[in-house]
Each structure stands twice: as C-alpha cells, then as structure tokens.
Protein backbone atom coordinates (compact mmCIF):
# COMPACT_ATOMS: atom_id res chain seq x y z
CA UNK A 1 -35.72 87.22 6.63
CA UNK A 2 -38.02 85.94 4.02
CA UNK A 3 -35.26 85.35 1.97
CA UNK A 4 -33.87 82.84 4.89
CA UNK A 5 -37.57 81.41 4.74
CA UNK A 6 -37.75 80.36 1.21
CA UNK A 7 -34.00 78.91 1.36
CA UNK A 8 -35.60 76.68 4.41
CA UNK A 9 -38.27 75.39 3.07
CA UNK A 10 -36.59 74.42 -0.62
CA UNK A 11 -34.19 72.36 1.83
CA UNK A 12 -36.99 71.31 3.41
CA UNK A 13 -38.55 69.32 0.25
CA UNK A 14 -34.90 68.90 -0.91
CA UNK A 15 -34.19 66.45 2.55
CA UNK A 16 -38.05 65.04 2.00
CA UNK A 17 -37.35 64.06 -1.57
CA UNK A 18 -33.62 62.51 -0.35
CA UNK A 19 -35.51 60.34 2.36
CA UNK A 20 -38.16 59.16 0.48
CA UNK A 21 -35.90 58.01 -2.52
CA UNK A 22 -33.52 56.09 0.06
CA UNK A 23 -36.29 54.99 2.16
CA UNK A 24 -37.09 53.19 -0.52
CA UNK A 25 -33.99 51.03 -1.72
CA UNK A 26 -32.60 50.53 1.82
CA UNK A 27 -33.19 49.23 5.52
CA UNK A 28 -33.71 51.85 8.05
CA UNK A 29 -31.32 52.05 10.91
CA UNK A 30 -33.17 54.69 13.51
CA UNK A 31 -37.23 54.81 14.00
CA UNK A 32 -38.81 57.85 12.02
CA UNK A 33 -38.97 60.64 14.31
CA UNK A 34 -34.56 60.44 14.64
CA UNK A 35 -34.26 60.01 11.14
CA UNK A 36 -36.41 62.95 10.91
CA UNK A 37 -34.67 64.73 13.57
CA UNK A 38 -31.10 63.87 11.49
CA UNK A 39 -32.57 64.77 8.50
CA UNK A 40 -33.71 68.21 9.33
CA UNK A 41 -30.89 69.38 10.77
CA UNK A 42 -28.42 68.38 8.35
CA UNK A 43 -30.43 69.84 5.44
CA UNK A 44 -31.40 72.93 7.26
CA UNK A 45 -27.85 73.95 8.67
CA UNK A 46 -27.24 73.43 4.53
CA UNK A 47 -29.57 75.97 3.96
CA UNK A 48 -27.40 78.38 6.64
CA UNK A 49 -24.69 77.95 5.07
CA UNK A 50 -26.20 78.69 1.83
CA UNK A 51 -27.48 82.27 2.81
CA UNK A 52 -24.06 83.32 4.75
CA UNK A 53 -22.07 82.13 1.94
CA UNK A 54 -23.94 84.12 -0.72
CA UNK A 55 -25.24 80.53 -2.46
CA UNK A 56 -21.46 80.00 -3.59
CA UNK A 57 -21.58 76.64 -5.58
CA UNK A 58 -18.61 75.30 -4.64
CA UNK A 59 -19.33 75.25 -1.08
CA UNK A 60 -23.10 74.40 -2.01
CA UNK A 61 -21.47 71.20 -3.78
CA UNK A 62 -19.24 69.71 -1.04
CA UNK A 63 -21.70 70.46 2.27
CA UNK A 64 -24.22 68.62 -0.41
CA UNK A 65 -22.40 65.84 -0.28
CA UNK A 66 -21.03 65.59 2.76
CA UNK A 67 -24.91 66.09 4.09
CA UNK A 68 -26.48 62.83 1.94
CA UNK A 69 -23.38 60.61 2.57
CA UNK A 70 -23.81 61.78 6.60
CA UNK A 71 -27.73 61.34 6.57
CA UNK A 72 -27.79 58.21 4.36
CA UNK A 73 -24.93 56.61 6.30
CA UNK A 74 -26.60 57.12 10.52
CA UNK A 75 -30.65 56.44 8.77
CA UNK A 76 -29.74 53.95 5.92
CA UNK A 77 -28.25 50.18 5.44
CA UNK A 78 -26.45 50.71 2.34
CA UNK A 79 -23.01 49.56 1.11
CA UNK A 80 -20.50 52.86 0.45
CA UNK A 81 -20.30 52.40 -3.29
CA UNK A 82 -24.12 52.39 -3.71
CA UNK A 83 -23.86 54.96 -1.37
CA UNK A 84 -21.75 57.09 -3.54
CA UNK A 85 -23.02 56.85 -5.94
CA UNK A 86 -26.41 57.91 -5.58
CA UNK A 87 -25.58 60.08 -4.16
CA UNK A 88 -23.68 61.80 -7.24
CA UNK A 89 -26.80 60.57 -9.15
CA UNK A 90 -28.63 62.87 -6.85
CA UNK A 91 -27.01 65.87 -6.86
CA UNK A 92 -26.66 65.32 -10.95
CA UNK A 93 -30.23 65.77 -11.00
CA UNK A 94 -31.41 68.26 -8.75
CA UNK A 95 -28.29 70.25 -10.09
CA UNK A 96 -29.79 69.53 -13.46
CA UNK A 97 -33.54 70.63 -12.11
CA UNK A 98 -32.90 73.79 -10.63
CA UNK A 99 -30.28 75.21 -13.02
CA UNK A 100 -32.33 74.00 -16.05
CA UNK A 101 -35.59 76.34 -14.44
CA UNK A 102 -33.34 79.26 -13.64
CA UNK A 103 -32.15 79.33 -17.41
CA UNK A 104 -35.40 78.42 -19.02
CA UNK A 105 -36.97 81.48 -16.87
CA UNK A 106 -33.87 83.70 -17.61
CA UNK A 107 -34.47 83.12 -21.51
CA UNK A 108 -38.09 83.12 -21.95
CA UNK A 109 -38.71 86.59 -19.55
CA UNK A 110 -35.39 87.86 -20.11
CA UNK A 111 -34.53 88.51 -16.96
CA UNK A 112 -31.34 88.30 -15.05
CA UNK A 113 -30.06 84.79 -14.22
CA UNK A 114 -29.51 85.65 -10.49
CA UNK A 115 -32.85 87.47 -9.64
CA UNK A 116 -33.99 84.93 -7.75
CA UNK A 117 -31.06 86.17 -5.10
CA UNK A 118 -32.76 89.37 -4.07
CA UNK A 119 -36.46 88.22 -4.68
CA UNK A 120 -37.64 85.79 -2.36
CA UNK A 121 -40.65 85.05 -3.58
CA UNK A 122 -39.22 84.60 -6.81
CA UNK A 123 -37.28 82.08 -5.64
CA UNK A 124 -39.78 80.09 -3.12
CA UNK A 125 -41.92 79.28 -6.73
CA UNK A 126 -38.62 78.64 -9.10
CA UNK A 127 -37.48 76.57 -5.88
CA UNK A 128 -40.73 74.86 -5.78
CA UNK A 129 -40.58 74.42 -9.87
CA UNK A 130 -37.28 72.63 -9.64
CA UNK A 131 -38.14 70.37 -7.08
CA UNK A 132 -41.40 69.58 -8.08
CA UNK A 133 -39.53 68.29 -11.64
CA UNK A 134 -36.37 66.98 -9.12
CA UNK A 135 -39.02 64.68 -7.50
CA UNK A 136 -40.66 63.14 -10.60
CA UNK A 137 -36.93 62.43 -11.56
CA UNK A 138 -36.41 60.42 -8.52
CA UNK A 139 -39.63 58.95 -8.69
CA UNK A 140 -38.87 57.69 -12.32
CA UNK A 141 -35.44 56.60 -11.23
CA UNK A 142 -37.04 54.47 -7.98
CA UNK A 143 -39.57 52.84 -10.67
CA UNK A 144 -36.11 51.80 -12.62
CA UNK A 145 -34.02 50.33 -10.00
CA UNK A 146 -37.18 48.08 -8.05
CA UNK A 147 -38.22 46.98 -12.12
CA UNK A 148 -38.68 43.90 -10.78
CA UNK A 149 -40.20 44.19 -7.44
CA UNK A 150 -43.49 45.02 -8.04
CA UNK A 151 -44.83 45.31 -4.56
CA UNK A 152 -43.59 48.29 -4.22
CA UNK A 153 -43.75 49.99 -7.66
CA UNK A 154 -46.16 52.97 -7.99
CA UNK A 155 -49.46 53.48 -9.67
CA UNK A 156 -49.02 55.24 -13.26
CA UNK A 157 -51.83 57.57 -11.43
CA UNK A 158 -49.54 58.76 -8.89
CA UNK A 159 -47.73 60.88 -11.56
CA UNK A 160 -50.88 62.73 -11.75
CA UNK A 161 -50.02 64.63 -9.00
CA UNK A 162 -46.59 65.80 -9.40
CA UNK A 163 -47.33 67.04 -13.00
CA UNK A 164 -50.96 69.23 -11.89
CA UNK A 165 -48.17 70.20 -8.96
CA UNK A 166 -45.96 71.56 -12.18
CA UNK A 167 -48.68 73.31 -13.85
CA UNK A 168 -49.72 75.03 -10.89
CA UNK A 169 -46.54 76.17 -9.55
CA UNK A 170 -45.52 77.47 -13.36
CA UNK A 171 -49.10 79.37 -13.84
CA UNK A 172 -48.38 80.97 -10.88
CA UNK A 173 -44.58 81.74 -11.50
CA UNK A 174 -46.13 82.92 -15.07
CA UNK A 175 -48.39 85.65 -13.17
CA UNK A 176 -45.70 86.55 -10.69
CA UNK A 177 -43.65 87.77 -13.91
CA UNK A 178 -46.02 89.22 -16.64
CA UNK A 179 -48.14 91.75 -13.37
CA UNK A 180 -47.15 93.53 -11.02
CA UNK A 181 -48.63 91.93 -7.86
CA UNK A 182 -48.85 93.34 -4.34
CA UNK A 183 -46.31 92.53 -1.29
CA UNK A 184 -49.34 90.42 0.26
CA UNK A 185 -50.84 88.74 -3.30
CA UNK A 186 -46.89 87.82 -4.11
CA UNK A 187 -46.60 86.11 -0.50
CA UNK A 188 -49.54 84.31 -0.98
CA UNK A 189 -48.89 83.05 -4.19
CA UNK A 190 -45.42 82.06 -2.89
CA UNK A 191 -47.62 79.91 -0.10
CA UNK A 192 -49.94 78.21 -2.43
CA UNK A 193 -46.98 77.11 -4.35
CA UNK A 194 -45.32 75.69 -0.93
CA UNK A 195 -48.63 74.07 0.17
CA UNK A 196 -48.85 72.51 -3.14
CA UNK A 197 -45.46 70.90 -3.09
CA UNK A 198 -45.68 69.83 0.14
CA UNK A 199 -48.66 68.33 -0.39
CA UNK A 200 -47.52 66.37 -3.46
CA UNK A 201 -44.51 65.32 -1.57
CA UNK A 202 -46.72 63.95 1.40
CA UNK A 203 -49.18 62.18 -0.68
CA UNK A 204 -46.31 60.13 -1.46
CA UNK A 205 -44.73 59.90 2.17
CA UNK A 206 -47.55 58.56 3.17
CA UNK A 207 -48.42 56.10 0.55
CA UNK A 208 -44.78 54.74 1.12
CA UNK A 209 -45.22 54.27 4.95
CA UNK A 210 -48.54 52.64 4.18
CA UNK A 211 -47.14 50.08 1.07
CA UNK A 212 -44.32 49.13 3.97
CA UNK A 213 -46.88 48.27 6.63
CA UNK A 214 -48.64 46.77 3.89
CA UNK A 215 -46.03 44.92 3.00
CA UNK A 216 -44.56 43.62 6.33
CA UNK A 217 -48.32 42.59 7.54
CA UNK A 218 -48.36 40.53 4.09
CA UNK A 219 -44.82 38.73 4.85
CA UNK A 220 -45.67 38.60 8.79
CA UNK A 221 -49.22 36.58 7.85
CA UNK A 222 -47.18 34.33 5.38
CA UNK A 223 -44.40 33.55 8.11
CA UNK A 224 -47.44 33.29 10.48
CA UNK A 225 -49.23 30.40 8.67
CA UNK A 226 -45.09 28.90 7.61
CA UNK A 227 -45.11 28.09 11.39
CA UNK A 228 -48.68 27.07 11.86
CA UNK A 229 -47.84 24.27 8.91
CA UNK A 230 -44.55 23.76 10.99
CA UNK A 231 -46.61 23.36 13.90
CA UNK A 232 -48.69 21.07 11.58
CA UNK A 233 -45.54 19.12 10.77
CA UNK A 234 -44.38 18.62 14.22
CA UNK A 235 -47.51 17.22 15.29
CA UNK A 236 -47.97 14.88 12.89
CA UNK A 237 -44.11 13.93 12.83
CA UNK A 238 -44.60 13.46 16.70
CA UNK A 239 -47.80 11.20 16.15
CA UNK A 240 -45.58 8.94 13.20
CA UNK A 241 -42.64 8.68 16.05
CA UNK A 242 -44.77 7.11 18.76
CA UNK A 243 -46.30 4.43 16.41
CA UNK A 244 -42.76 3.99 15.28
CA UNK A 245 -41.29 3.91 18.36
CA UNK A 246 -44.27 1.33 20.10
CA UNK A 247 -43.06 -1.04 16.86
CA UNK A 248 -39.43 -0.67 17.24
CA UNK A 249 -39.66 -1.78 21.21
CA UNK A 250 -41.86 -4.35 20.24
CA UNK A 251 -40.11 -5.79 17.46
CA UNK A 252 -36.99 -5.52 19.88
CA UNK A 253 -38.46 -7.23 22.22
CA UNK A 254 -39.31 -10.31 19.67
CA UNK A 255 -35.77 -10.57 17.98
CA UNK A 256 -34.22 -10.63 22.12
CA UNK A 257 -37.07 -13.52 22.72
CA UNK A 258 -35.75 -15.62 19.24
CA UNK A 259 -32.21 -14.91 20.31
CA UNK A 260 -32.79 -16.37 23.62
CA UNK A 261 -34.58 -19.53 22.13
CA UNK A 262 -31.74 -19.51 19.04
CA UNK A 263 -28.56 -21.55 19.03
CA UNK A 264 -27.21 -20.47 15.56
CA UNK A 265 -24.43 -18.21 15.46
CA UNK A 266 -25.54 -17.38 12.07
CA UNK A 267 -29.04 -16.60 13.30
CA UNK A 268 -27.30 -14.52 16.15
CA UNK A 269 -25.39 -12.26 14.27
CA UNK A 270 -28.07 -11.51 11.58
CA UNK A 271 -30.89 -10.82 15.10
CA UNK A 272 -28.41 -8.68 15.65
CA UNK A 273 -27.85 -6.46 12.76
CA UNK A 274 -31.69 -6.41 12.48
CA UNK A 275 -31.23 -5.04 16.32
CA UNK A 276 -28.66 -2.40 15.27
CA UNK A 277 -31.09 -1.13 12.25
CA UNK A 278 -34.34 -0.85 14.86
CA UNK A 279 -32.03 1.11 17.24
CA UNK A 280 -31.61 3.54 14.08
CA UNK A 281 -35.05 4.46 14.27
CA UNK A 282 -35.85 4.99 18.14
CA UNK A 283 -35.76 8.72 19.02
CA UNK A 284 -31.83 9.83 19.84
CA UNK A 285 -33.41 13.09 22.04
CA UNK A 286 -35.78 11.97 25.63
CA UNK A 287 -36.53 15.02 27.17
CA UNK A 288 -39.52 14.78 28.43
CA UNK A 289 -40.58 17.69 25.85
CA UNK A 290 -42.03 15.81 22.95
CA UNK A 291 -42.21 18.59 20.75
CA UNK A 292 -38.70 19.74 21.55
CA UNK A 293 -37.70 16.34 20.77
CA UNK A 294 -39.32 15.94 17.83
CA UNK A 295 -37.20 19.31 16.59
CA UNK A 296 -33.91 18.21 17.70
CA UNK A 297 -34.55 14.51 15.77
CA UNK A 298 -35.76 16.35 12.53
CA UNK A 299 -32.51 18.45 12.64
CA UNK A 300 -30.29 15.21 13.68
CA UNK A 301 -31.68 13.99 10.47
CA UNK A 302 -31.39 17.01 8.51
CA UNK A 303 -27.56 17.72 9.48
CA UNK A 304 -26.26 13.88 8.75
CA UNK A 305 -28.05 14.38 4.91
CA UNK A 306 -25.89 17.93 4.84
CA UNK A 307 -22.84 16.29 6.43
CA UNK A 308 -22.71 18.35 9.42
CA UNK A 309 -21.81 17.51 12.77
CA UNK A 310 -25.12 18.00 15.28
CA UNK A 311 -24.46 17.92 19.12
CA UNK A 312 -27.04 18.64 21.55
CA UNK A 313 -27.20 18.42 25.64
CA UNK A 314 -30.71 19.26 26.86
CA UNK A 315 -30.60 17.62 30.50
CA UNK A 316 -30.64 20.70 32.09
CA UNK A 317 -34.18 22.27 30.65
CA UNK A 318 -36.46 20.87 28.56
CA UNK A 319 -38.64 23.95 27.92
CA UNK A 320 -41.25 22.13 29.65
CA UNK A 321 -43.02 25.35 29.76
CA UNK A 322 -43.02 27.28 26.57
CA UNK A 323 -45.97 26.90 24.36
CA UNK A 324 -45.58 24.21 21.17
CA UNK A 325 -46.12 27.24 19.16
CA UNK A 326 -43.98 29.47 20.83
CA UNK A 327 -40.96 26.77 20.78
CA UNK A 328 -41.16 26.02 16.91
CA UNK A 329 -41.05 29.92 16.50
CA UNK A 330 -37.98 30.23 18.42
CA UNK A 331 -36.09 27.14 18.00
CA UNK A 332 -36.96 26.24 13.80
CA UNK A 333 -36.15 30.09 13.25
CA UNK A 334 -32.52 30.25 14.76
CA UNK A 335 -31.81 26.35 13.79
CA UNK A 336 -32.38 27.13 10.26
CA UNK A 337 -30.00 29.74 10.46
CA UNK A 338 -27.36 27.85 11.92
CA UNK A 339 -28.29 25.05 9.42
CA UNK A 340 -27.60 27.79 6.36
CA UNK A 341 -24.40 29.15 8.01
CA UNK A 342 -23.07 25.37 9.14
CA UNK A 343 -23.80 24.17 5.43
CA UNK A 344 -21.63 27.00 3.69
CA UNK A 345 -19.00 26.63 6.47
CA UNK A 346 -15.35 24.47 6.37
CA UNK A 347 -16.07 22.30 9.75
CA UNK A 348 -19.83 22.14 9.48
CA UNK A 349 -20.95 22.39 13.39
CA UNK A 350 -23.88 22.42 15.36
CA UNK A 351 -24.24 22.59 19.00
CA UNK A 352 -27.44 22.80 21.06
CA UNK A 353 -27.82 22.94 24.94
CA UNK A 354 -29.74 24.28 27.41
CA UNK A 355 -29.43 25.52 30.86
CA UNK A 356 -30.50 27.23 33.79
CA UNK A 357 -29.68 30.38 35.27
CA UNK A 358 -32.03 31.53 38.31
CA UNK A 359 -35.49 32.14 36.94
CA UNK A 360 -34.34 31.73 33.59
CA UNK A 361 -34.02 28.81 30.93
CA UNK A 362 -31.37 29.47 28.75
CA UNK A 363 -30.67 27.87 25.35
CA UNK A 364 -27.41 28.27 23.35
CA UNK A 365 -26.92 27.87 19.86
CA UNK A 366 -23.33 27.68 18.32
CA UNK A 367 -22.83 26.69 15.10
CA UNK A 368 -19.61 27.01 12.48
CA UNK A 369 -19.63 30.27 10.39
CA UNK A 370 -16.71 31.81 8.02
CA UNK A 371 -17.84 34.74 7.44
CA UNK A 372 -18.36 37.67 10.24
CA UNK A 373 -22.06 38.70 10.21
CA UNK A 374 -23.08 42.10 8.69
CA UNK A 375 -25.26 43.86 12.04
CA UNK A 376 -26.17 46.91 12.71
CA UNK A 377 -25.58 47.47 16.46
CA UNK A 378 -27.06 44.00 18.06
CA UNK A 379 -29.49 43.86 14.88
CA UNK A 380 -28.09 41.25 12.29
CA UNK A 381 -28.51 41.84 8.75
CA UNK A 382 -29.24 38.82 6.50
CA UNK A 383 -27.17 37.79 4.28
CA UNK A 384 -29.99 35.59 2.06
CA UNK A 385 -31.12 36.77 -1.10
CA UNK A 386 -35.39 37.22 0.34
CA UNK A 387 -33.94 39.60 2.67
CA UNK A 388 -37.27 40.39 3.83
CA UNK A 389 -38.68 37.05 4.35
CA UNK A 390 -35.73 35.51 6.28
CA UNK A 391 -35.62 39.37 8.61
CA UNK A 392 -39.29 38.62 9.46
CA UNK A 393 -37.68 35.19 11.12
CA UNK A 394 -35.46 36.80 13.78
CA UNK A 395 -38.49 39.33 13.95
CA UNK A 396 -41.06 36.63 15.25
CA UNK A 397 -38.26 34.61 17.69
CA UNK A 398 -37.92 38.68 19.40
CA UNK A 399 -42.07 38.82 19.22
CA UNK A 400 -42.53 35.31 21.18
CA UNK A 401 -39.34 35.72 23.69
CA UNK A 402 -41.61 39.26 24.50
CA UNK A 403 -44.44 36.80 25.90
CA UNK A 404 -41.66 35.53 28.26
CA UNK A 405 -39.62 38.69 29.58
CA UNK A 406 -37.11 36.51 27.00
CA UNK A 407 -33.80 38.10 25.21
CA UNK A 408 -31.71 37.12 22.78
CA UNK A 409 -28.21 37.60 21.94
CA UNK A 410 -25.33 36.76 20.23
CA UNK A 411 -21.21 36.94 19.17
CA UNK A 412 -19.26 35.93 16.94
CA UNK A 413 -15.52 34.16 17.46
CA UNK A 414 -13.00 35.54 15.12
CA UNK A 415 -10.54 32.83 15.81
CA UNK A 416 -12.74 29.92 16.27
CA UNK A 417 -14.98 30.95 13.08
CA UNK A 418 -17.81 30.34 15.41
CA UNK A 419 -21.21 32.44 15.88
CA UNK A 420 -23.04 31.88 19.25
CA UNK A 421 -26.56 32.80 19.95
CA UNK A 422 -27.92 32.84 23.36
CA UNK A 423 -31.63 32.74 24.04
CA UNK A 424 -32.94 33.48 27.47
CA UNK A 425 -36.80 32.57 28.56
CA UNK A 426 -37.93 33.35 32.08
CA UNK A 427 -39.17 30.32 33.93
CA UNK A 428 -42.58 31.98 35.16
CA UNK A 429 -42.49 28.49 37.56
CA UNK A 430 -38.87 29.25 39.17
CA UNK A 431 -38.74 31.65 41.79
CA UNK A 432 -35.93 34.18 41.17
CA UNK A 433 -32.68 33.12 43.08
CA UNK A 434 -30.37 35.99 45.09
C-alpha cells in the first residue's frame, strides 16, 4: 500500500512539473480546475499501471507518451510538431533524472539498482531527488525558449529554492542509508521530503498564476487607455467633421449662387468640378449616430488607401443606444480585424450592416478572408504575431456586449472565402416581440 502511495505522489509532481512547463509556452484551452481534473487522472492511472505492471519500461515509455500528447492536446493550444516534440524532450529528461539518481545511489552505497522496488520509502526520497533535479531542468529549459520575452522570465532567486529542495531531500536520503531508522522516523522522513517538493513546486505554481494575472491586467490597462485615445480620436475627428461639413454646405451654397448669376460655360464647368471636390468631403454615413458615423467614414477612408472595397447599410439601427465608449470597443476591435484579413485577402471586401431582430440590434460584419481561422471551439485564435495584445481585443468587445445581455458570433464560408461575424446588443428600449 505504501508502495502504491509513493508511486502516486512521484506522478503527482511528475503531472505538476508537465503543466507548469506547458502552461507556460501555450494558451490554455479548459479553466484550471478541468485541466486539473485531466491532469490528475491521466498521470495517476500512469502510476496504476506502473505498480500492476511491475514498473516495466517499455510500457512506462508508451502510456508516457500517450499521457503528455493526451493532456497537452484537451488543456494546451499547441501545434503537433511542437507538441511532439516536447514532449520527447520531456521524457529525455526526466528519463535522464531519475535513472541518473538510481545509478549515482547504486554506486556510491553499493546497493542494488532495483531496491527502490521493495522499499517505499526509499523510493518516495530518490523519487523526490529526481524530480526535484527534473524540475530545475525544465525550469532552465522554459528560461531558454521565452529568451526573449522577459515578462515572464524568472528571478535568478527562484533557483534558490529548488537547489535547498536538493540538499534537503539528499541529506535525508544520506541518513535513510548510512542508520538504521525506525518504521515511523523512515515515514516521516519520506514526508518531509514530499512536503518539501511540493512546496518548491507550488512556490512556483503560484508565482506563474500570479505573473499571468499580472500580465493580462498590464495588457488589459494598455488596451484600456488604446480605446480611451480612440475615444479621444473620435471626438475630436467628430468636432473637425462638423466645422468641415458647416464650410462645405456653405461654400456649396456660394458656388450654386455664382452659377445662377454666371453665363460662362467655362465658369460652369469649372463651379462644377469645385462642386464635385466639396461633395468629396461631406460625410458619406447620416445615421443619426455621430460617433458611429464618424467610425464608418474613418474606415471608408482607411479601406480606399488599402484598395479595398467598403460597403455599409445602417438604416435599420443606428446604435442610438450604446455608449460612445462601448461602440468604439466593439466596432474599432472587429473592424480592424476585418481590415487585417480584407488587406491580405484576393477580393479585398468589407461589408457592414445592421439590423433588428425583436429586442435586439444586430450588426454584421463580413469581410474577404483566404485563409480558414485557427479556433478553438467558438474561441478564435489570432493569427498576428502580439498574440496577446490583439486576444485582449476580442476579450474587451465579449466584456462590453456583457453590459448589454450582447453575443457574438461568427462562420466562416469555405466556398465564398468569406468570414462573417455577427454581433447582437439587446435594445434595453424595445420591448421583446412574441
């Protein structure tokens, strides 16, 4: 039984030290406590199969790898080869780790390679040895592959506590070997050495849950005050429109009056041209919705310098209701990703409309796209190279929608290379319809 014990918990740090390692270098797919959940029982069913199968290392090595490439593939967004082969990269080592310990004990206390089969509490400290030195591996190997992200690179002092976790753990082996200890003083030693693994290990959990809250407050505060200067932009944008409007029906209104009193044809056709060029400058959206017209005219003018096509019917709803705020969330979030995908696409298409569907305003955004987005369920994946930057974007459209009992959605069209995103905002001034 105690045997079964020790084999637990060494999977237990085993699937602690896999999570924490691809926690790191990839996008979650489940929240904690199922990852947890999926975790556990993978690498706990590995340690039944370990004690029924007398630890045969064949079997160990394929239900290893069968285990990470499960786990990392329902908790993890990570393409297969990476996938792969990490996964070999992780078994390497803690192959590496625990056989190295086994042999180094073996030689130094000359003492039979396989002891650790029949003494449990042998094995609980040698377990704890080899991955206490499996973790620093890892550790060293996450500090290598995010060299250049240095938000989330740890302290030198963190190393502190793995290697006083290594020199514990090996004093105490040391003792278990050279006296002859009691049942009860060998259990308890076999304790301290799980407590101090475990502890090590969570010291670590928890500073990498804390750096990613960290983090994503950080990059939510910067996209926070990106929209506020949007906001900013808008307003004044809106302000520069009216005076230019007021001028341009003015000045209209002058060239008709010296057209009237004008009997060149000369005259006539050059009133008009300078007609034609003030009509280029009067607002192409009226909704009613100044600020959603001032979006759909900076994004006219945006997709004619890109070369793409904009088209936009907004008779239906203006929005009337959302707050300025709330709108440029929404609307410069989603239109800047159809912008991106339009740009890199063939037929370079945007449409925007809006409509109304019982106590709900609906806008629809379709815009040209070649390639089939990379999602996870109904979660898209970005594609851009600041993945977490351009995430947080969808992230704050789904936080303001929440504010109106809003959704959002969208498919993509195989055939028509098209990708469609549907935003619906309840209407708390409509009445729901039967």
């Amino acid at each position: 039984m105690i045997q079964y014990i020790a084999l637990a918990f060494v999977y237990f740090f085993e699937f602690l030290i896999e999570y924490i390692f691809f926690a790191r270098i990839a996008k979650t797919k489940k929240n904690l406590p199922i990852r947890l959940l999926i975790g556990l029982l993978l690498f706990e069913n590995a340690g039944v199969l370990n004690y029924f199968f007398s630890n045969s290392l064949i079997i160990n090595t394929l239900y290893y790898f069968t285990i990470c490439l499960v786990f990392s593939f329902l908790c993890f967004i990570i393409p297969l080869k990476q996938r792969i082969f990490y996964v070999i990269l992780l078994y390497g080592f803690s192959t590496v780790s625990e056989f190295g310990i086994i042999f180094l004990i073996s030689s130094v206390y000359k003492v039979d390679v396989n002891a650790y089969n029949s003494d449990p509490f042998l094995m609980i400290i040698m377990g704890c040895i080899s991955k206490a030195i499996y973790f620093v591996i890892c550790l060293v190997l996450l500090q290598f592959i995010e060299r250049n992200n240095h938000n989330s690179k740890l302290p030198l002092s963190f190393y502190i506590y793995p290697a006083v976790t290594i020199g514990s753990i090996v004093i105490l082996w040391v003792l278990t070997l050279k006296y002859e200890f009691t049942y009860e003083m060998r259990l308890l030693l076999s304790v301290i050495s799980l407590i101090l693994l475990g502890a090590t290990i969570s010291i670590f959990l928890s500073y990498q849950q804390s750096l990613k809250k960290e983090n994503e407050y950080i990059l939510l505060k910067s996209e926070y005050h990106r929209l506020q200067t949007e906001k900013t932009y808008y307003d004044i944008l809106e302000h520069q429109n009216q005076q230019l409007l007021i001028y341009a029906h003015d000045a209209k209104n002058h060239l008709k009056a010296i057209k009237d009193l004008n009997t060149s044809p000369d005259i006539d056709r050059y009133i008009k041209q300078m007609y034609d060029c003030l009509s280029d400058y009067s607002s192409v959206s009226h909704s009613g919705n100044m600020t959603l017209d001032v979006i759909i005219n900076r994004y006219i003018t945006e997709s004619k310098l890109k070369d793409i096509t904009f088209s936009f019917d907004i008779r239906l709803s203006n929005l009337s209701f959302v707050e300025d705020f709330d709108l440029v969330t929404i609307l410069d979030n989603l239109l800047d990703n159809a912008m991106d995908s339009a740009e890199k696409s063939s037929s370079k298409t945007i449409s925007f409309e809006t409509d109304h569907r019982n106590s709900y305003e609906v806008v629809i955004i379709s815009n040209s796209c070649e390639q089939n987005p990379v999602a996870y369920g109904n979660r898209l994946i970005t594609t851009k190279k600041e993945k977490a930057i351009h995430g947080l974007g969808l992230k704050s459209v789904t936080k303001a929608l929440k504010k109106y009992d809003g959704d959002i959605d969208w498919e993509y069209s195989e055939s028509e290379k098209l990708f469609i995103t549907t935003v619906m905002i309840r209407n708390p001034n409509q009445n729901n319809l039967p």
